[in-house]
C-alpha atoms as a PDB file:
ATOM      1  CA  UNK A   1     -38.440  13.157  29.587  1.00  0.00           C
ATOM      2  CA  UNK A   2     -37.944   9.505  31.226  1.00  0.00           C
ATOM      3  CA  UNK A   3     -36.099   7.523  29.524  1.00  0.00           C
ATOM      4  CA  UNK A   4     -37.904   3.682  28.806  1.00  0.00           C
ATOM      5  CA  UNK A   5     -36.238   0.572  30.414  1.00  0.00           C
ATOM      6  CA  UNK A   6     -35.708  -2.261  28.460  1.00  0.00           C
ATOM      7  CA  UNK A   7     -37.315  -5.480  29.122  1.00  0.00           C
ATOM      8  CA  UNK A   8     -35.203  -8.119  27.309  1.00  0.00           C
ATOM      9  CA  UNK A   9     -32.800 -10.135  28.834  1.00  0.00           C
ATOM     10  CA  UNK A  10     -29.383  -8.260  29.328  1.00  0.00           C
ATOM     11  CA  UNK A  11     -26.363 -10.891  28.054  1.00  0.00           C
ATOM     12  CA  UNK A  12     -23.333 -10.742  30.595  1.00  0.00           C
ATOM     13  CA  UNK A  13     -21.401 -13.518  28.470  1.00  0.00           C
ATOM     14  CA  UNK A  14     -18.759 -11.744  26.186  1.00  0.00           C
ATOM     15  CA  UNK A  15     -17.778 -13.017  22.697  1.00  0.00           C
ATOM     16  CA  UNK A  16     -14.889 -14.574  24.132  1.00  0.00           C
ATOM     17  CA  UNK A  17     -16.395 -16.514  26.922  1.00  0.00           C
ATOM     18  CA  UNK A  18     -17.361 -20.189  26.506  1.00  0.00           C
ATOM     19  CA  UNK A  19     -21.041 -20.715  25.509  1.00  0.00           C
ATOM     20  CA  UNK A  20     -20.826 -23.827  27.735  1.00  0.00           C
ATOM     21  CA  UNK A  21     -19.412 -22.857  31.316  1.00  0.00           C
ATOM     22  CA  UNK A  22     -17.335 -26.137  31.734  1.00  0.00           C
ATOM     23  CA  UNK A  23     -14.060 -27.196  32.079  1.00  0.00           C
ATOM     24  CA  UNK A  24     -11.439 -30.046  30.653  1.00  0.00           C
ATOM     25  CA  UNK A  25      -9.396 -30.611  34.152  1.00  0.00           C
ATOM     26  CA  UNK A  26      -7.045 -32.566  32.371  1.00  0.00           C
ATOM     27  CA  UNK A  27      -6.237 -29.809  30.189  1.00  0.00           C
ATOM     28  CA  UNK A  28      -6.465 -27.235  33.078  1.00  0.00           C
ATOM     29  CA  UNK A  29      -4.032 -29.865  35.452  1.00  0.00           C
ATOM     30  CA  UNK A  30      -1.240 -30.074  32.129  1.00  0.00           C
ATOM     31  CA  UNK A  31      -0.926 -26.489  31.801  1.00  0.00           C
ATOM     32  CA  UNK A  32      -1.096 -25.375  35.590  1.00  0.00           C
ATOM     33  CA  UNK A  33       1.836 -27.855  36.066  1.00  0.00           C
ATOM     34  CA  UNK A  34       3.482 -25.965  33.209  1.00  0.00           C
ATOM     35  CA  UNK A  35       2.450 -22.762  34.041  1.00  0.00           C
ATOM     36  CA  UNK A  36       5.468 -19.957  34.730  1.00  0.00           C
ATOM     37  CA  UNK A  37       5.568 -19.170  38.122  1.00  0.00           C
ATOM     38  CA  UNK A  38       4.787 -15.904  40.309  1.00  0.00           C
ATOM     39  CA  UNK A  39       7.974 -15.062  40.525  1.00  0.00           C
ATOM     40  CA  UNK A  40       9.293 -15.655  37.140  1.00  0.00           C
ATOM     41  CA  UNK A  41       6.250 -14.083  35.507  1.00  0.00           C
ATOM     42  CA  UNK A  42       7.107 -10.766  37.652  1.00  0.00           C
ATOM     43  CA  UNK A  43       9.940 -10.976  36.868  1.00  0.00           C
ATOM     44  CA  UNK A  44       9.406 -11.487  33.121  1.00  0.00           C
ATOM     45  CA  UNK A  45       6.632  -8.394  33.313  1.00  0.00           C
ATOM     46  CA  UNK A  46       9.036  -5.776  34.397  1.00  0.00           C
ATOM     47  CA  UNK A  47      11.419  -7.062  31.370  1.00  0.00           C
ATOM     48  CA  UNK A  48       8.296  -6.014  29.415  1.00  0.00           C
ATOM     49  CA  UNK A  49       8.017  -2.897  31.123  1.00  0.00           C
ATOM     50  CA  UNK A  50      11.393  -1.918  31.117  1.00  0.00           C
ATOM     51  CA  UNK A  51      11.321  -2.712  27.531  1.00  0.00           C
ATOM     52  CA  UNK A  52       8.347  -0.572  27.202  1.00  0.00           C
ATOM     53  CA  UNK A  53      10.104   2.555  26.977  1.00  0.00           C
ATOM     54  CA  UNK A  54      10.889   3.497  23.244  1.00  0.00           C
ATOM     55  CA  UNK A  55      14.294   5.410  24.295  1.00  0.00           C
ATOM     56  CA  UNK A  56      15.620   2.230  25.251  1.00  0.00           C
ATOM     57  CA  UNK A  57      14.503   0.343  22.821  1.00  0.00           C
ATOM     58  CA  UNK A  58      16.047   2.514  20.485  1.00  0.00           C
ATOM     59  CA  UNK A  59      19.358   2.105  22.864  1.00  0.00           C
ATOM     60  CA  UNK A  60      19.374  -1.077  22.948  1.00  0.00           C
ATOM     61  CA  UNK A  61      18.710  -1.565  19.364  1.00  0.00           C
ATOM     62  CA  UNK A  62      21.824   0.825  18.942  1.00  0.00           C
ATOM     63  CA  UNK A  63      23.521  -1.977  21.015  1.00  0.00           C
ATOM     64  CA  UNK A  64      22.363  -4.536  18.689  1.00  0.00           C
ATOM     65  CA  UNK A  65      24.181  -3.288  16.493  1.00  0.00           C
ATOM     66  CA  UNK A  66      27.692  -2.645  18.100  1.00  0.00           C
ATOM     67  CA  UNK A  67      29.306  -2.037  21.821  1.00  0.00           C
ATOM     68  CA  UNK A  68      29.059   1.837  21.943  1.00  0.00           C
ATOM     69  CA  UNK A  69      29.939   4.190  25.022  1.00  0.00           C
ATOM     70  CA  UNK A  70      27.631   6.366  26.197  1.00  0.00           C
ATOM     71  CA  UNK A  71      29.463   9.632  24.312  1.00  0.00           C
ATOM     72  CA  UNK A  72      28.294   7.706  20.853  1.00  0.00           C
ATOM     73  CA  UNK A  73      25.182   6.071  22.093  1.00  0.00           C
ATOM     74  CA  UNK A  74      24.473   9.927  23.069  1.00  0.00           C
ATOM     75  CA  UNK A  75      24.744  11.099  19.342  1.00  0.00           C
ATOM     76  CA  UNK A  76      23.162   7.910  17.791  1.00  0.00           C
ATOM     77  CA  UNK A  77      19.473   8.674  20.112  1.00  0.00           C
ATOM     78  CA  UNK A  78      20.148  12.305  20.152  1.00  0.00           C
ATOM     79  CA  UNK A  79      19.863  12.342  23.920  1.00  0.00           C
ATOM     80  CA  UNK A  80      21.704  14.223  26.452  1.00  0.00           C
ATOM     81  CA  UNK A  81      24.769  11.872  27.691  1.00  0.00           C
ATOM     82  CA  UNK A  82      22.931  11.743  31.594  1.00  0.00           C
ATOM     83  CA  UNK A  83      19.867  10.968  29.731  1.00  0.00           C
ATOM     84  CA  UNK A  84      21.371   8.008  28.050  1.00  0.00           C
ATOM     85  CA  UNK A  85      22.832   7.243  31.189  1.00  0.00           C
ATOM     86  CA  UNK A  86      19.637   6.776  33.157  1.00  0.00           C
ATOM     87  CA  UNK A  87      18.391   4.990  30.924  1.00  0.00           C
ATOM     88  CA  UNK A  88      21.276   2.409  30.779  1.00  0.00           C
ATOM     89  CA  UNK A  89      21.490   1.988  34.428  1.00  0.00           C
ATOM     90  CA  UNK A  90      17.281   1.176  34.329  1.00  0.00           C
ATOM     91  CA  UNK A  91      18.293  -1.524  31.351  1.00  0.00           C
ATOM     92  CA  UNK A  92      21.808  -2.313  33.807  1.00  0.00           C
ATOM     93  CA  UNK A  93      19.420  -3.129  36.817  1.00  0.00           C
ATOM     94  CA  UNK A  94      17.479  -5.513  34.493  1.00  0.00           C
ATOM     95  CA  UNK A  95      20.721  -7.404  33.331  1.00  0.00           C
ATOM     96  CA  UNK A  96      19.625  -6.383  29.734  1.00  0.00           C
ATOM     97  CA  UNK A  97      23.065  -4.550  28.760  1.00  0.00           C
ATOM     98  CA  UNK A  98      26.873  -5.092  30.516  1.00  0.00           C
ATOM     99  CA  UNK A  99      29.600  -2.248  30.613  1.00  0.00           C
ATOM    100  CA  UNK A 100      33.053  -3.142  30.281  1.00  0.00           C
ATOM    101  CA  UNK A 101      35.814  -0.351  31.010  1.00  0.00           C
ATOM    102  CA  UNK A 102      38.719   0.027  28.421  1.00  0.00           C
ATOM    103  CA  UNK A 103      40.817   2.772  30.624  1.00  0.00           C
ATOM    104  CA  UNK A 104      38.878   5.430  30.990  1.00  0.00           C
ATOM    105  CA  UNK A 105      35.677   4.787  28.770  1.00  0.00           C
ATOM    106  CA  UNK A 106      32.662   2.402  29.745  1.00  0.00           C
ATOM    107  CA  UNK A 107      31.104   0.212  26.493  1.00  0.00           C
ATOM    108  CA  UNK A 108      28.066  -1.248  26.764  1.00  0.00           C
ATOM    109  CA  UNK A 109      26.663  -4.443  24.816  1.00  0.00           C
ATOM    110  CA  UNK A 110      23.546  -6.599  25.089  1.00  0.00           C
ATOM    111  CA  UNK A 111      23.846  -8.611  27.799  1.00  0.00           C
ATOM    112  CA  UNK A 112      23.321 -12.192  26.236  1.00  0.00           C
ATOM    113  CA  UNK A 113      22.012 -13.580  23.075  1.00  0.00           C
ATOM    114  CA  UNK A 114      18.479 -14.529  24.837  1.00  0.00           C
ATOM    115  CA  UNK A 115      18.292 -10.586  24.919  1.00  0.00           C
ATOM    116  CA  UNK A 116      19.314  -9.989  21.599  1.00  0.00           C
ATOM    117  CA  UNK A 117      16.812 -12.860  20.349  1.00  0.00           C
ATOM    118  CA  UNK A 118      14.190 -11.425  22.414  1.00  0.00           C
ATOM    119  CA  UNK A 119      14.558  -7.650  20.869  1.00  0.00           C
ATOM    120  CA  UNK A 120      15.478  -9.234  17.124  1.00  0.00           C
ATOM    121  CA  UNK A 121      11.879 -11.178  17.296  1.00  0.00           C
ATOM    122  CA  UNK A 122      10.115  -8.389  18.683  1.00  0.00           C
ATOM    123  CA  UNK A 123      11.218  -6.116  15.934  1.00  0.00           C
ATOM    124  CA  UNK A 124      10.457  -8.980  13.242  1.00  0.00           C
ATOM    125  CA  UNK A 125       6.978  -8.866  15.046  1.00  0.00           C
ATOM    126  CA  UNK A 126       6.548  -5.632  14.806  1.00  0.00           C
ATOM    127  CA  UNK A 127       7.570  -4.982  11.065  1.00  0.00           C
ATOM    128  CA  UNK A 128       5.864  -8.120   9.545  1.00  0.00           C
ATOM    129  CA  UNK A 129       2.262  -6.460  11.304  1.00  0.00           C
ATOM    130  CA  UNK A 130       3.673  -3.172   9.749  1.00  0.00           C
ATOM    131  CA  UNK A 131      -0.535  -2.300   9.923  1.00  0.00           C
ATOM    132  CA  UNK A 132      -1.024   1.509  10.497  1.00  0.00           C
ATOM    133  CA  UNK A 133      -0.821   1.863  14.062  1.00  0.00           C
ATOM    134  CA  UNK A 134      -0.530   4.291  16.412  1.00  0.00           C
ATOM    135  CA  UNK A 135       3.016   5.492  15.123  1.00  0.00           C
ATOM    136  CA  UNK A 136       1.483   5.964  12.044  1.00  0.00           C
ATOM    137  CA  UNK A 137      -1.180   8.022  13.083  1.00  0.00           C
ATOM    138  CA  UNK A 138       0.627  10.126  14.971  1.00  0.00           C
ATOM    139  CA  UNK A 139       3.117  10.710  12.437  1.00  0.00           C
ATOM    140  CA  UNK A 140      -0.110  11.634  10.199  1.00  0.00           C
ATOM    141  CA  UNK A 141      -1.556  14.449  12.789  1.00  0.00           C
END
């Protein structure tokens, strides 16, 4: 059997393209001048990634919370203590969370408050568009 080939006009504009292809330079010259840079949108995208990982944001949401060593932090994710501390040394790298030694134990805190605003949003984000997601339907399966 051959399958028949349609005649009519194929559109190539998405939904989301502009009917019109033309452009306000003004506007395009405003936000290009205000536009992040390459480097600082790098380096913002791997504080997304790194954030990406739902073991740390359950750390650092533990963190959030309180300064914890990695002994506690262990029993609050229910992690291995060398898993917990790969994963701190990932968020370390990133300047997300500090240690600070008391004698012989290492605490660990959110770095700054522009971390702990960043995360606090994020979860307000997330629980205000409390939709069924993919979380919930995998908690359904």
């Amino acid at each position: 059997m051959v399958a028949e080939l349609s005649t009519s006009p194929v559109r190539s504009r998405s939904a989301d393209a502009c009917e019109v292809p033309e452009t306000d330079e003004a506007r395009v010259a405003l936000v290009r001048r205000r536009l992040v840079s390459e480097g600082a949108a790098l380096d913002l995208a791997d504080t997304f990634r790194v954030l990406g990982d739902p073991t740390r944001v359950r750390i650092l949401d533990a963190l959030s919370q309180r300064e914890l060593c990695v002994c506690d932090l262990s029993a609050v994710v229910g992690l291995s203590e060398s898993a917990v501390s790969h994963q701190l040394r990932i968020l370390r790298d990133r300047r997300l969370v500090r240690p600070r030694r008391s004698g012989r134990m290492v605490y660990y805190a959110i770095d700054d408050h522009h971390i702990m605003d960043l995360f606090a949003q994020g979860r307000r984000h997330v629980e205000e568009n409390a939709a069924p997601g993919p979380a919930a339907a995998r908690q359904g399966d």
